[in-house]
PDB file of N, CA and C in Angstrom:
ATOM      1  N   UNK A   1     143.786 100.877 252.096  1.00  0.00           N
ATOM      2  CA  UNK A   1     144.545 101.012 253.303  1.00  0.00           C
ATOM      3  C   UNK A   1     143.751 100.592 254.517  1.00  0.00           C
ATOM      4  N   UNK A   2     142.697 100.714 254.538  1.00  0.00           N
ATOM      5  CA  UNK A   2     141.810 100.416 255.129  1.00  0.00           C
ATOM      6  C   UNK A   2     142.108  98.767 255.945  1.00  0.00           C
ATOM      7  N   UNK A   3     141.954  97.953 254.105  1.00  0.00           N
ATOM      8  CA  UNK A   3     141.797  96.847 254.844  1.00  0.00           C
ATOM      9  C   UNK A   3     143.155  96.263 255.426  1.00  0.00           C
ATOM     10  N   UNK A   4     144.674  96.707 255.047  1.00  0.00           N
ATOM     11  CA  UNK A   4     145.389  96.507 255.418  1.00  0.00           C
ATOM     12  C   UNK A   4     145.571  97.182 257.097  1.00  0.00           C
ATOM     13  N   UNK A   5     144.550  97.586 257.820  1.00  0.00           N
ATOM     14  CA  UNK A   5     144.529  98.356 259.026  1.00  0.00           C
ATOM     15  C   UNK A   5     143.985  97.379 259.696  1.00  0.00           C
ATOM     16  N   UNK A   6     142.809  96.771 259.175  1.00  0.00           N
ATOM     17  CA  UNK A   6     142.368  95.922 259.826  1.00  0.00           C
ATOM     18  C   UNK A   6     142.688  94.745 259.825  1.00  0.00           C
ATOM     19  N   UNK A   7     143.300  94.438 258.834  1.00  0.00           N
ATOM     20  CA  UNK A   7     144.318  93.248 259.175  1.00  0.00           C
ATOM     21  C   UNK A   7     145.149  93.143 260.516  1.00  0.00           C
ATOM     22  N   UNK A   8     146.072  94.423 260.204  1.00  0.00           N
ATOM     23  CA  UNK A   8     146.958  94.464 261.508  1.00  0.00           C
ATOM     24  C   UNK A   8     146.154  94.592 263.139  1.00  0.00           C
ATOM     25  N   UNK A   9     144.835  94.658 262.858  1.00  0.00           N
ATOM     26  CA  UNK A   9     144.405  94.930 263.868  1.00  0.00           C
ATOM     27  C   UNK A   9     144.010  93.146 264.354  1.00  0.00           C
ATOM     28  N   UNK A  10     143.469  92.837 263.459  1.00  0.00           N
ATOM     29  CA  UNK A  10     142.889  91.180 264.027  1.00  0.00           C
ATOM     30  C   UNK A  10     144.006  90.154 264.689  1.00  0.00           C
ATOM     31  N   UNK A  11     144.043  89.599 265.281  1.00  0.00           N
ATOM     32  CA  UNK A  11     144.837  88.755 266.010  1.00  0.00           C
ATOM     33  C   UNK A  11     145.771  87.869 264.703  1.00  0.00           C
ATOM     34  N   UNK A  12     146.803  87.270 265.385  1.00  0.00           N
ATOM     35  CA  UNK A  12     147.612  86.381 264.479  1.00  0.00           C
ATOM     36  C   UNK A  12     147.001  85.596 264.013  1.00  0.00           C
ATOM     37  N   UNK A  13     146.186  84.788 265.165  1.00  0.00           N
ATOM     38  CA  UNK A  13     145.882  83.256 264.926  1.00  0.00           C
ATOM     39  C   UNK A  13     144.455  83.416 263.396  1.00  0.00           C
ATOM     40  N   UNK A  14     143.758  84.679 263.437  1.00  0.00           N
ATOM     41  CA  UNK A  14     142.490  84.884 262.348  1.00  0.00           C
ATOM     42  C   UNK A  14     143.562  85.386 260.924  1.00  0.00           C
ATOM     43  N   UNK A  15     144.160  86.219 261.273  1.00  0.00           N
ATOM     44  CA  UNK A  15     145.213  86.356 259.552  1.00  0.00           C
ATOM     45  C   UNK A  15     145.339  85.247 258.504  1.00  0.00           C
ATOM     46  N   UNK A  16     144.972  85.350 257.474  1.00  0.00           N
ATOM     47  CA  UNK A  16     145.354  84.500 256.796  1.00  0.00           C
ATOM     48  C   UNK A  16     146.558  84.298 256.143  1.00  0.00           C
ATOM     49  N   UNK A  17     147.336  83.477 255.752  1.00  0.00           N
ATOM     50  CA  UNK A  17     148.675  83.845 255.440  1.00  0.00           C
ATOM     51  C   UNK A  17     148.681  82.419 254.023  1.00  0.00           C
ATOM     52  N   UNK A  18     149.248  82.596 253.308  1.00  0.00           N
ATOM     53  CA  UNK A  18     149.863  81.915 252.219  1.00  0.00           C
ATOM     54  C   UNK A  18     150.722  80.682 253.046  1.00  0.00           C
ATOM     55  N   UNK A  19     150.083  79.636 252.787  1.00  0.00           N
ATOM     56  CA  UNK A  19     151.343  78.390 253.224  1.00  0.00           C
ATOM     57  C   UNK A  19     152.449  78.411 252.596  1.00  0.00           C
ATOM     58  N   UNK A  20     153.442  77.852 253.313  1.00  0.00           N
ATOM     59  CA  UNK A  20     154.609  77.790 252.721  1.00  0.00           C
ATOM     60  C   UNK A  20     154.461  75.722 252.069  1.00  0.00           C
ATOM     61  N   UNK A  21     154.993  75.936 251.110  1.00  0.00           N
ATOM     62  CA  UNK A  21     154.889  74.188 250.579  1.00  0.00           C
ATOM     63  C   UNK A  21     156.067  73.645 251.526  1.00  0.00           C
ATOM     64  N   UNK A  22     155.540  71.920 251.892  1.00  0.00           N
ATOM     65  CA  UNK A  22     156.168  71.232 252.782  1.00  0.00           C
ATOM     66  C   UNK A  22     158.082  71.167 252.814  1.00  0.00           C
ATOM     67  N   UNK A  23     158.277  70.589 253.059  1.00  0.00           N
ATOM     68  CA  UNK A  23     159.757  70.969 253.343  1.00  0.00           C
ATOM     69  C   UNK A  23     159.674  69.157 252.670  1.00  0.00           C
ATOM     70  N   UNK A  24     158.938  68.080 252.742  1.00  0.00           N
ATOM     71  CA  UNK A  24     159.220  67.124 251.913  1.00  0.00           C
ATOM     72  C   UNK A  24     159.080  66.926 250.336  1.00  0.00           C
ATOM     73  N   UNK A  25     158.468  68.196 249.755  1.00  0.00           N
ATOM     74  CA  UNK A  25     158.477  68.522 248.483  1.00  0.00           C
ATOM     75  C   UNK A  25     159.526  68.649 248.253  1.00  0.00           C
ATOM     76  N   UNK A  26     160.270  69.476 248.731  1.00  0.00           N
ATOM     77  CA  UNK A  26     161.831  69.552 248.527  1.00  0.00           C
ATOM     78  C   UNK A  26     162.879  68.942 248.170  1.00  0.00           C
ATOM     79  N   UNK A  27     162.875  67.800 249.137  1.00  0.00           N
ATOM     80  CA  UNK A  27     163.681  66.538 249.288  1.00  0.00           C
ATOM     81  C   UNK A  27     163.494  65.607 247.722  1.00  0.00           C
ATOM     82  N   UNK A  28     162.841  65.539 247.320  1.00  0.00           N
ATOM     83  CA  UNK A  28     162.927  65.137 245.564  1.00  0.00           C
ATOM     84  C   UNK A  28     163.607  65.465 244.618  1.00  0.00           C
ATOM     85  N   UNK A  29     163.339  67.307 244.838  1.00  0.00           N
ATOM     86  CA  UNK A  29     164.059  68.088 243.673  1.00  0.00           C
ATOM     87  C   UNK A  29     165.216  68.040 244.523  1.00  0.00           C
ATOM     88  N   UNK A  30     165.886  68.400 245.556  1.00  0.00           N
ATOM     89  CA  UNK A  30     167.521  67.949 245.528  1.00  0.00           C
ATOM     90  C   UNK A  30     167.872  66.500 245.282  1.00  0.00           C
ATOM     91  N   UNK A  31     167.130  65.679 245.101  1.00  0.00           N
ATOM     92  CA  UNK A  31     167.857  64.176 245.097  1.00  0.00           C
ATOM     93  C   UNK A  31     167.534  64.418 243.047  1.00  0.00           C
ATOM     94  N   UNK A  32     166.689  65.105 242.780  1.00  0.00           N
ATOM     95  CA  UNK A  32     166.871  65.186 241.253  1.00  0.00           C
ATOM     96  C   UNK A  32     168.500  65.857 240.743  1.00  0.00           C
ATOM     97  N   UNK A  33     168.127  66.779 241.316  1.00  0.00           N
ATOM     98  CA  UNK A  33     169.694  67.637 241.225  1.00  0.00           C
ATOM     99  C   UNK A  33     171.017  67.070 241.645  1.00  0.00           C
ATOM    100  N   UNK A  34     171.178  66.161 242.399  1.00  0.00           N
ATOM    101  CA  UNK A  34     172.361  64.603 242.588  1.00  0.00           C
ATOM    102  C   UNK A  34     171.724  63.984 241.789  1.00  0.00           C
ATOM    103  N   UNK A  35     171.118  63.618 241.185  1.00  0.00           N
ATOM    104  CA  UNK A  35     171.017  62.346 240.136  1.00  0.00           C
ATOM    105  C   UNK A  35     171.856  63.163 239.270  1.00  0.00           C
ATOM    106  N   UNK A  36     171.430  64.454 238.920  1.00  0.00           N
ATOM    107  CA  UNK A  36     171.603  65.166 237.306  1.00  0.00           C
ATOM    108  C   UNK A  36     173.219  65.655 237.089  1.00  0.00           C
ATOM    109  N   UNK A  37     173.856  66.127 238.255  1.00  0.00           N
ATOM    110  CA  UNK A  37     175.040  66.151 238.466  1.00  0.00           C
ATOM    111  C   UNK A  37     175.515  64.979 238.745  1.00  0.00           C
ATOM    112  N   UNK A  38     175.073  63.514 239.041  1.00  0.00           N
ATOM    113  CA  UNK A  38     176.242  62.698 238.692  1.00  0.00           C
ATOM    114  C   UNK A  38     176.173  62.058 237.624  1.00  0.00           C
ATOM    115  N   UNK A  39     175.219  62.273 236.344  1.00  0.00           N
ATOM    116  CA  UNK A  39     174.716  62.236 235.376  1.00  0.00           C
ATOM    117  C   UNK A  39     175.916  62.790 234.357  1.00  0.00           C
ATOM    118  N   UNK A  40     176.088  64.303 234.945  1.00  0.00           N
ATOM    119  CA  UNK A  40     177.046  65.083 234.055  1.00  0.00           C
ATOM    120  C   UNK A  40     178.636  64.534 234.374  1.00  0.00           C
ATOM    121  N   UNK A  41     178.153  64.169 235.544  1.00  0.00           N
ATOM    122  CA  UNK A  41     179.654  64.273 235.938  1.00  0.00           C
ATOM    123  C   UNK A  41     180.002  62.518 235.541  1.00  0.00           C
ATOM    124  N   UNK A  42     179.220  61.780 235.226  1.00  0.00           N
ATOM    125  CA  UNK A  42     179.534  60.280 234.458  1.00  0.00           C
ATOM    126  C   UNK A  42     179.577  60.677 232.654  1.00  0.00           C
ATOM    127  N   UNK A  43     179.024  61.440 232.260  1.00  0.00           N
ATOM    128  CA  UNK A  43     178.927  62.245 230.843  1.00  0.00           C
ATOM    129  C   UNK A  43     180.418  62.520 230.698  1.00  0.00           C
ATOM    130  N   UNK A  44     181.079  63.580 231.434  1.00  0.00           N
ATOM    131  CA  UNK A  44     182.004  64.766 231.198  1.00  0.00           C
ATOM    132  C   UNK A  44     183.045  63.261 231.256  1.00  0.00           C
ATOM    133  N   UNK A  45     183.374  62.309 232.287  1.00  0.00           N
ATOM    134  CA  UNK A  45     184.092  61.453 232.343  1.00  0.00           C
ATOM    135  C   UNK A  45     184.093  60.545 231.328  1.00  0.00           C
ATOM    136  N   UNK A  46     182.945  60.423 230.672  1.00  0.00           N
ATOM    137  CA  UNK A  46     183.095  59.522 229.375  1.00  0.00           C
ATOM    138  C   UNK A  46     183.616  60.289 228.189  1.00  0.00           C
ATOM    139  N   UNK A  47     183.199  61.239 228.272  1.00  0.00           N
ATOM    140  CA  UNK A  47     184.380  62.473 227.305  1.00  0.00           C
ATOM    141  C   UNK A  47     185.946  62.341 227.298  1.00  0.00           C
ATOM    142  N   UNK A  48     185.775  62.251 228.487  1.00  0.00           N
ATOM    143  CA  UNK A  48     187.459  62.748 228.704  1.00  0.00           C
ATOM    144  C   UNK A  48     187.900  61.338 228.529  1.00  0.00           C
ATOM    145  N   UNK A  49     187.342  60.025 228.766  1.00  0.00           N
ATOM    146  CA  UNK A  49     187.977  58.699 228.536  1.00  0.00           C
ATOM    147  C   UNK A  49     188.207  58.533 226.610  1.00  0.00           C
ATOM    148  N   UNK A  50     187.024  59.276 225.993  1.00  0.00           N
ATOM    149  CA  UNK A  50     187.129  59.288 224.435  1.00  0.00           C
ATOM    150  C   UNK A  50     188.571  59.635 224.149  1.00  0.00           C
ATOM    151  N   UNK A  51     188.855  60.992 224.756  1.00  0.00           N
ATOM    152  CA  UNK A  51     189.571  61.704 224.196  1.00  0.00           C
ATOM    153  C   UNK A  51     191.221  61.584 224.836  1.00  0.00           C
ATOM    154  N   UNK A  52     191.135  60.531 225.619  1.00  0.00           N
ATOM    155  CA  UNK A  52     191.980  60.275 226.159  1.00  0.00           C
ATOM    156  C   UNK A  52     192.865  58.962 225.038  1.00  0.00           C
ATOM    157  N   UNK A  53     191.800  58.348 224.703  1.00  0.00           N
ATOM    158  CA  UNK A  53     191.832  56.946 224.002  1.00  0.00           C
ATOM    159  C   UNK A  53     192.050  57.403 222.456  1.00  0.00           C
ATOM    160  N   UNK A  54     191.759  58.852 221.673  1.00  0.00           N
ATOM    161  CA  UNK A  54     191.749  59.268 220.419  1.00  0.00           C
ATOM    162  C   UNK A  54     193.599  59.807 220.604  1.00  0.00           C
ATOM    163  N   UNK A  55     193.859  60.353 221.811  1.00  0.00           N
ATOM    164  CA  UNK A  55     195.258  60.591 221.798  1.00  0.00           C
ATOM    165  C   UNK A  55     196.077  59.450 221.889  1.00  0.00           C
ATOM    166  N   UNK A  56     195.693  57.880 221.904  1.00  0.00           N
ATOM    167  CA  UNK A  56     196.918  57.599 222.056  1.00  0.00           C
ATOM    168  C   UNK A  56     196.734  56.350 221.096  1.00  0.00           C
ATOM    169  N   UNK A  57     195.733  56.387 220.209  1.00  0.00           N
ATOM    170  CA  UNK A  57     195.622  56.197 219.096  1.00  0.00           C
ATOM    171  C   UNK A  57     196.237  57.099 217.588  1.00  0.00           C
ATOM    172  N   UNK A  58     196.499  58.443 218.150  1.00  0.00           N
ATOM    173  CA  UNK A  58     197.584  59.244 217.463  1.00  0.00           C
ATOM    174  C   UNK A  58     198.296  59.108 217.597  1.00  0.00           C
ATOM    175  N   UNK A  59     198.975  58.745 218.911  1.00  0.00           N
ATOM    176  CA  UNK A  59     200.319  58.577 219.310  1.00  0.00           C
ATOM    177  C   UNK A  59     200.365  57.110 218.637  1.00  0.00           C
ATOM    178  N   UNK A  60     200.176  56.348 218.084  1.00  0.00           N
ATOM    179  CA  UNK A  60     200.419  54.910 217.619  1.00  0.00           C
ATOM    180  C   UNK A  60     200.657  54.769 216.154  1.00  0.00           C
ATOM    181  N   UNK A  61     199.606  55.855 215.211  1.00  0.00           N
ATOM    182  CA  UNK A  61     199.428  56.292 214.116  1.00  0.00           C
ATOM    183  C   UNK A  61     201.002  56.792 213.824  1.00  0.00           C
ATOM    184  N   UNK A  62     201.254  57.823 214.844  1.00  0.00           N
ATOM    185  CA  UNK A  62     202.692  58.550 214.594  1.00  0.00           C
ATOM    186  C   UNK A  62     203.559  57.973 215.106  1.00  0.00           C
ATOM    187  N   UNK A  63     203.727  56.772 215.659  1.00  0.00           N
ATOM    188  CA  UNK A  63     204.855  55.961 215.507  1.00  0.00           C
ATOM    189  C   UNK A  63     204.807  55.073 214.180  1.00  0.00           C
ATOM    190  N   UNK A  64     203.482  54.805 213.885  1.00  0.00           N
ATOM    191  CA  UNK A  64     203.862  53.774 212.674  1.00  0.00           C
ATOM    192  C   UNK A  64     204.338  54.602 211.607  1.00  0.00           C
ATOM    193  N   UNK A  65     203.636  56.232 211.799  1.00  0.00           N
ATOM    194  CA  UNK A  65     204.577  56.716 210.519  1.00  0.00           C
ATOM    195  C   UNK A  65     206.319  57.194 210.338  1.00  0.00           C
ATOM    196  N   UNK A  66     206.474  57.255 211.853  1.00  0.00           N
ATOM    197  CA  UNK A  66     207.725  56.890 212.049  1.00  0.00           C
ATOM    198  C   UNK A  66     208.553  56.137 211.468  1.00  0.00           C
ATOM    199  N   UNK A  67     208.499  55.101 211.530  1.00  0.00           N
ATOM    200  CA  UNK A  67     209.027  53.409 211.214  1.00  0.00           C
ATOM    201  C   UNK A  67     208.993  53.515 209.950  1.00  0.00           C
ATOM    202  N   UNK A  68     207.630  54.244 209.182  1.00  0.00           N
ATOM    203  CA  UNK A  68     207.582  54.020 207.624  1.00  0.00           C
ATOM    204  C   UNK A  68     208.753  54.766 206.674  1.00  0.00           C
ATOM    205  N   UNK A  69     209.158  56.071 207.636  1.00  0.00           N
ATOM    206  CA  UNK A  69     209.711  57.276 207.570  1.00  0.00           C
ATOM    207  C   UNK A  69     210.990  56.345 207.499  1.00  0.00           C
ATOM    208  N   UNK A  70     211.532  55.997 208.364  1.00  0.00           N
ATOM    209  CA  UNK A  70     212.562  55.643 208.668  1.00  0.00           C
ATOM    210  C   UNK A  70     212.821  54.008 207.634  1.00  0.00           C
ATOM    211  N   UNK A  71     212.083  53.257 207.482  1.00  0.00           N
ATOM    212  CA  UNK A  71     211.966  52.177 205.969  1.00  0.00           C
ATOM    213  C   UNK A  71     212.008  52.924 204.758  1.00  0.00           C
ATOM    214  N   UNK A  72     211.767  53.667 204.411  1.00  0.00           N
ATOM    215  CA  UNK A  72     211.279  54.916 203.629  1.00  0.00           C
ATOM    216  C   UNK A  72     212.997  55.483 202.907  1.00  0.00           C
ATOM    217  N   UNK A  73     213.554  55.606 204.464  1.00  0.00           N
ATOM    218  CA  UNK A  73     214.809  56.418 204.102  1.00  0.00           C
ATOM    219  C   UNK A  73     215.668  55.680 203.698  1.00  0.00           C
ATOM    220  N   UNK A  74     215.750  54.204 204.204  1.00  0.00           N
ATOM    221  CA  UNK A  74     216.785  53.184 204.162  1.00  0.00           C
ATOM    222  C   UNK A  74     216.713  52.496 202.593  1.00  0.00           C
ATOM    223  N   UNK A  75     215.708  52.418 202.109  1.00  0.00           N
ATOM    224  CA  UNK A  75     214.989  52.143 200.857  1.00  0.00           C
ATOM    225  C   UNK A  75     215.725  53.020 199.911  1.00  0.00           C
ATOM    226  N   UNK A  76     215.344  54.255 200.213  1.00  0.00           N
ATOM    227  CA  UNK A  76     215.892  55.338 199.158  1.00  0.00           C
ATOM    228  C   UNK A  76     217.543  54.951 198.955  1.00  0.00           C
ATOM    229  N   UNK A  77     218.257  54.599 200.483  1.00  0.00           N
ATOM    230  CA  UNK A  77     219.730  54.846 200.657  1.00  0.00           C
ATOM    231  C   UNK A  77     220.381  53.113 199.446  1.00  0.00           C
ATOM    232  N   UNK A  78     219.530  52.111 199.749  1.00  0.00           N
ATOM    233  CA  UNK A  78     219.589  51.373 198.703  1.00  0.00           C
ATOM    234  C   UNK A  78     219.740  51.329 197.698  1.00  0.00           C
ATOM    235  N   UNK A  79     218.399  52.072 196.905  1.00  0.00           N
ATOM    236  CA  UNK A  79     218.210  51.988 195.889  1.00  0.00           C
ATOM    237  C   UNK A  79     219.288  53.359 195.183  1.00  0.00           C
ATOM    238  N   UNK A  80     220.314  53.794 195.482  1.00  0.00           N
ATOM    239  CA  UNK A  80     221.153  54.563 195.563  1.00  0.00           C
ATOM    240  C   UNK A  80     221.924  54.345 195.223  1.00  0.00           C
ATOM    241  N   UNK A  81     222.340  53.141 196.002  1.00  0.00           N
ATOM    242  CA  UNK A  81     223.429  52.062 196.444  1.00  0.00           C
ATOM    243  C   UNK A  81     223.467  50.831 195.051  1.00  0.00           C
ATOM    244  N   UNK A  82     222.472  50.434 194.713  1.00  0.00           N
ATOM    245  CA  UNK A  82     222.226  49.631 193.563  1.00  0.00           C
ATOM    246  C   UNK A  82     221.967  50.573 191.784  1.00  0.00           C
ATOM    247  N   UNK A  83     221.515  51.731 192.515  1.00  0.00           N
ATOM    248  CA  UNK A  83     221.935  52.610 191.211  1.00  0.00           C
ATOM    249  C   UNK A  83     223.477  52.952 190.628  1.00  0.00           C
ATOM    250  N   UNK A  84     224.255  52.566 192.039  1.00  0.00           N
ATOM    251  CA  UNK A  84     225.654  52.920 191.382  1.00  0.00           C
ATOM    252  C   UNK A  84     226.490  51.914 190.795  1.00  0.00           C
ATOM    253  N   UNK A  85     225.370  50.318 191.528  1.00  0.00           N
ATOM    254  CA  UNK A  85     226.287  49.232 190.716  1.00  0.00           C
ATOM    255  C   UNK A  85     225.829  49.559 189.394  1.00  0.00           C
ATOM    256  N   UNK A  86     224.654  49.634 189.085  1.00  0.00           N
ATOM    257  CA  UNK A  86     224.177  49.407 187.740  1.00  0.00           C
ATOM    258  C   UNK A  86     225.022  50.322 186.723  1.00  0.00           C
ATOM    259  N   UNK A  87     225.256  50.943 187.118  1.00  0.00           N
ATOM    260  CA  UNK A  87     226.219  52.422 186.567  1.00  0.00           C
ATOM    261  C   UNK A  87     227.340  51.773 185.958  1.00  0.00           C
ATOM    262  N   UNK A  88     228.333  51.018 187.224  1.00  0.00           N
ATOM    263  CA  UNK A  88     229.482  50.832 187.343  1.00  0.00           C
ATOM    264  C   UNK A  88     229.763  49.432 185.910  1.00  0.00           C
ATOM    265  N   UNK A  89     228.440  48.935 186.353  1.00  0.00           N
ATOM    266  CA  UNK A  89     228.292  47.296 185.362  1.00  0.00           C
ATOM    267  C   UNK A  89     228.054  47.979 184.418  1.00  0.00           C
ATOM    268  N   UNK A  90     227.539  49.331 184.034  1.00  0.00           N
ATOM    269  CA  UNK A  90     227.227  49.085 182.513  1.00  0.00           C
ATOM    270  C   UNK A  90     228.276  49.945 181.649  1.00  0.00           C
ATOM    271  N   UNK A  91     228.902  50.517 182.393  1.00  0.00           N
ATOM    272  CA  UNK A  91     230.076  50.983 182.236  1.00  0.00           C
ATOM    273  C   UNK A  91     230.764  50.404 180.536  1.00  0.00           C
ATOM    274  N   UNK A  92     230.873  51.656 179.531  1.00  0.00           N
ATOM    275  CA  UNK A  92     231.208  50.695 178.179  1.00  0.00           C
ATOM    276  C   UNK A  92     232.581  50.258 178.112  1.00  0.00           C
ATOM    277  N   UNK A  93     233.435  51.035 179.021  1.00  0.00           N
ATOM    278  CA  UNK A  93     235.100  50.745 178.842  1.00  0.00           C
ATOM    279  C   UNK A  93     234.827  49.149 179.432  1.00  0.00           C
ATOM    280  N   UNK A  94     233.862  48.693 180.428  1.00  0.00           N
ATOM    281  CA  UNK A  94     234.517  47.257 180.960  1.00  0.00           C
ATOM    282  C   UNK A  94     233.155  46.235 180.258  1.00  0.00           C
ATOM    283  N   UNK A  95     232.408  47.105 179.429  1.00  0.00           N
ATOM    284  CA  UNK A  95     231.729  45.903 178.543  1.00  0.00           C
ATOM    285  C   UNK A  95     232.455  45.498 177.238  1.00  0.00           C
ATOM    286  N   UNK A  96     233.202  46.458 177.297  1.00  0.00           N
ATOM    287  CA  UNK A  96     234.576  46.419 175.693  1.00  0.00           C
ATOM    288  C   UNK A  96     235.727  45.156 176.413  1.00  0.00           C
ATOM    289  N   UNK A  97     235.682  45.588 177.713  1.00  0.00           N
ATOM    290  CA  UNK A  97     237.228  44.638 178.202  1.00  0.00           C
ATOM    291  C   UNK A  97     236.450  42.883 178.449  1.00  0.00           C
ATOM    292  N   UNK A  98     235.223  43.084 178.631  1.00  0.00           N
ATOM    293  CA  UNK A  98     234.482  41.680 178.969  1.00  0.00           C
ATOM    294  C   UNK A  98     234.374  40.690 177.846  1.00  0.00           C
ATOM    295  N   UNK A  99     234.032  41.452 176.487  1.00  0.00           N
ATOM    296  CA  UNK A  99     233.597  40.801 175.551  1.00  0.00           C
ATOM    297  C   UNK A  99     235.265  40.997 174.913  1.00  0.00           C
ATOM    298  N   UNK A 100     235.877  41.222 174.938  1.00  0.00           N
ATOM    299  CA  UNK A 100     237.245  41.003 174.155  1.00  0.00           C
ATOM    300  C   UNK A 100     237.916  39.935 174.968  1.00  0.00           C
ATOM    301  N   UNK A 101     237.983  40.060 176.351  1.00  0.00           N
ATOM    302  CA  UNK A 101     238.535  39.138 177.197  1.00  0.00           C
ATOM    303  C   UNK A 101     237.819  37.909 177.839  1.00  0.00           C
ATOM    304  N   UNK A 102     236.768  37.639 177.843  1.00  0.00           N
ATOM    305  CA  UNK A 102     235.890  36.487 178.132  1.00  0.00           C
ATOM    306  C   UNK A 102     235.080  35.799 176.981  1.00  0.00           C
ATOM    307  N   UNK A 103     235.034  36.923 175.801  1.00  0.00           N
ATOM    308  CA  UNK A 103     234.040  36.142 174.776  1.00  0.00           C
ATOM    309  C   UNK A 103     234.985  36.006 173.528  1.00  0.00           C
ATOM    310  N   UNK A 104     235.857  36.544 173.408  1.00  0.00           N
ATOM    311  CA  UNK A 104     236.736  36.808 172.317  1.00  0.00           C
ATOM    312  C   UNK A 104     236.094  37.538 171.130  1.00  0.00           C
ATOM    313  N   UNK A 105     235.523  38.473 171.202  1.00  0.00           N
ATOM    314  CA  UNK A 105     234.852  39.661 170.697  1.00  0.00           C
ATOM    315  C   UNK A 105     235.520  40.956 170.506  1.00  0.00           C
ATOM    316  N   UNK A 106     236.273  41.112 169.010  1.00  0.00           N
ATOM    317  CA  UNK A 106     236.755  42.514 168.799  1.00  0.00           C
ATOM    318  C   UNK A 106     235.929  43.445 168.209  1.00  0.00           C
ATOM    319  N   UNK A 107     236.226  44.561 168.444  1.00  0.00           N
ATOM    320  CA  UNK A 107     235.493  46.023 167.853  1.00  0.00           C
ATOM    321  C   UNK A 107     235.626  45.748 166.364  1.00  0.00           C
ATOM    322  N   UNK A 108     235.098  46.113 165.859  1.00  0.00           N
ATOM    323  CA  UNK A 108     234.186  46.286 164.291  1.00  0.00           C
ATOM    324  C   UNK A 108     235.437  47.302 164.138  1.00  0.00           C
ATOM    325  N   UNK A 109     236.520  46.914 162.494  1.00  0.00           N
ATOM    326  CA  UNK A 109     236.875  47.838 162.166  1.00  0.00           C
ATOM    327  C   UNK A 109     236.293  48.186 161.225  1.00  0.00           C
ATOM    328  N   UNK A 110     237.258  49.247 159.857  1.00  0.00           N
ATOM    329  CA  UNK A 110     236.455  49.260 158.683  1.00  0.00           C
ATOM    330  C   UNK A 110     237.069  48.088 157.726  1.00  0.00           C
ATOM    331  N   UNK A 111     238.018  47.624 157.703  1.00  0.00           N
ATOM    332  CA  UNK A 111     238.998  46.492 157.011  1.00  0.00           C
ATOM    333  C   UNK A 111     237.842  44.927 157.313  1.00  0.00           C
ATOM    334  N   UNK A 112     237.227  44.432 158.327  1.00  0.00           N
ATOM    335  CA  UNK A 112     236.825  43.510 158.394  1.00  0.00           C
ATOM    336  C   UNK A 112     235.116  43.896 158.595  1.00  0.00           C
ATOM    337  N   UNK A 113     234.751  44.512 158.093  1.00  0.00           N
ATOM    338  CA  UNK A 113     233.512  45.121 158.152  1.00  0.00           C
ATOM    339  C   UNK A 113     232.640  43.967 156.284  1.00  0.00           C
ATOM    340  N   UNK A 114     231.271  43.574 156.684  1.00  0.00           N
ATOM    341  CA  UNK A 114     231.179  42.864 155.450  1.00  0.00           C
ATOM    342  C   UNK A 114     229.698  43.131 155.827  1.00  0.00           C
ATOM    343  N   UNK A 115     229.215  43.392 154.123  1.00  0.00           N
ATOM    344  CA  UNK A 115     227.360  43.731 154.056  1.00  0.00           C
ATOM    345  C   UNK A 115     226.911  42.721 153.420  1.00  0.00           C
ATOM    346  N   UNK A 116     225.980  42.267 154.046  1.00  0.00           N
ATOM    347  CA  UNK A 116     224.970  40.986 153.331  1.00  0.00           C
ATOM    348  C   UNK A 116     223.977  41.777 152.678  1.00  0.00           C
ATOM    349  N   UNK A 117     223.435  41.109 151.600  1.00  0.00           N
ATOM    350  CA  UNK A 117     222.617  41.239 150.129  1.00  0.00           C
ATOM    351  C   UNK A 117     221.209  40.713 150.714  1.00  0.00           C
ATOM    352  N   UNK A 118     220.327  40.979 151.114  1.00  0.00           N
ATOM    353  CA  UNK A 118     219.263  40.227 151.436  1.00  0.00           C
ATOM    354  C   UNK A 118     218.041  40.309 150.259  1.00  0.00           C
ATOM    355  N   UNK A 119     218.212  41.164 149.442  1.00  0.00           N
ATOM    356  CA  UNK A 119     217.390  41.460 148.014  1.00  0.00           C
ATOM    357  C   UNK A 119     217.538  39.605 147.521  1.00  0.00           C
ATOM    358  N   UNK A 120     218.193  38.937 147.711  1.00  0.00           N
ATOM    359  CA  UNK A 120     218.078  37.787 146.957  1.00  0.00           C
ATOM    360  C   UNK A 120     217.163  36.641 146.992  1.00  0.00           C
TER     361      UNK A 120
END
């Protein structure tokens, strides 16, 4: 306590005091701190341009699956459509009326029915 007495007692100008560091030291570390924030802030913007560009590359994805969806359905409605000719053509009442009436082809009775011998 002492020497803190005699401190207060000696004049200002003999006190010794701790410098304060220059005020142009300073001026660096804030121009570091604007570099580093427009650093982040060119970072965070290249983010958001990624993710901007991944959405509308989905959005393109899900139109083409759209279109496929929709080829997809028309395909099915076809092949539907050609399942019922095939139906209709193979139909035995009008393969009986085709070959009797265009080829001259009658049904097999038992009266004209004849077995070949091939043992010979």
């Amino acid at each position: 306590m002492a020497r803190a007495a005699a401190a207060r007692a000696l004049p200002a100008a003999t006190r010794t005091r701790a410098r304060a560091r220059p005020k142009a030291a300073r001026k660096p570390a804030s121009r570091r701190r604007v570099a580093g924030g427009v650093v982040w802030i060119g970072v965070v913007g290249v983010l958001l341009a990624g993710v901007v560009a991944l959405n509308v590359a989905v959005l393109r994805l899900n139109m083409q699956l759209d279109d496929v969806g929709r080829e997809r359905t028309q395909l099915r409605a076809d092949n539907a459509q050609l399942s019922t000719q095939i139906a209709a053509r193979a139909a035995s009442g009008r393969i009986v009326a085709v070959a009797s009436d265009q080829l001259g082809v009658a049904p097999v009775t038992a009266e004209n029915r004849t077995y070949l011998d091939l043992r010979r």
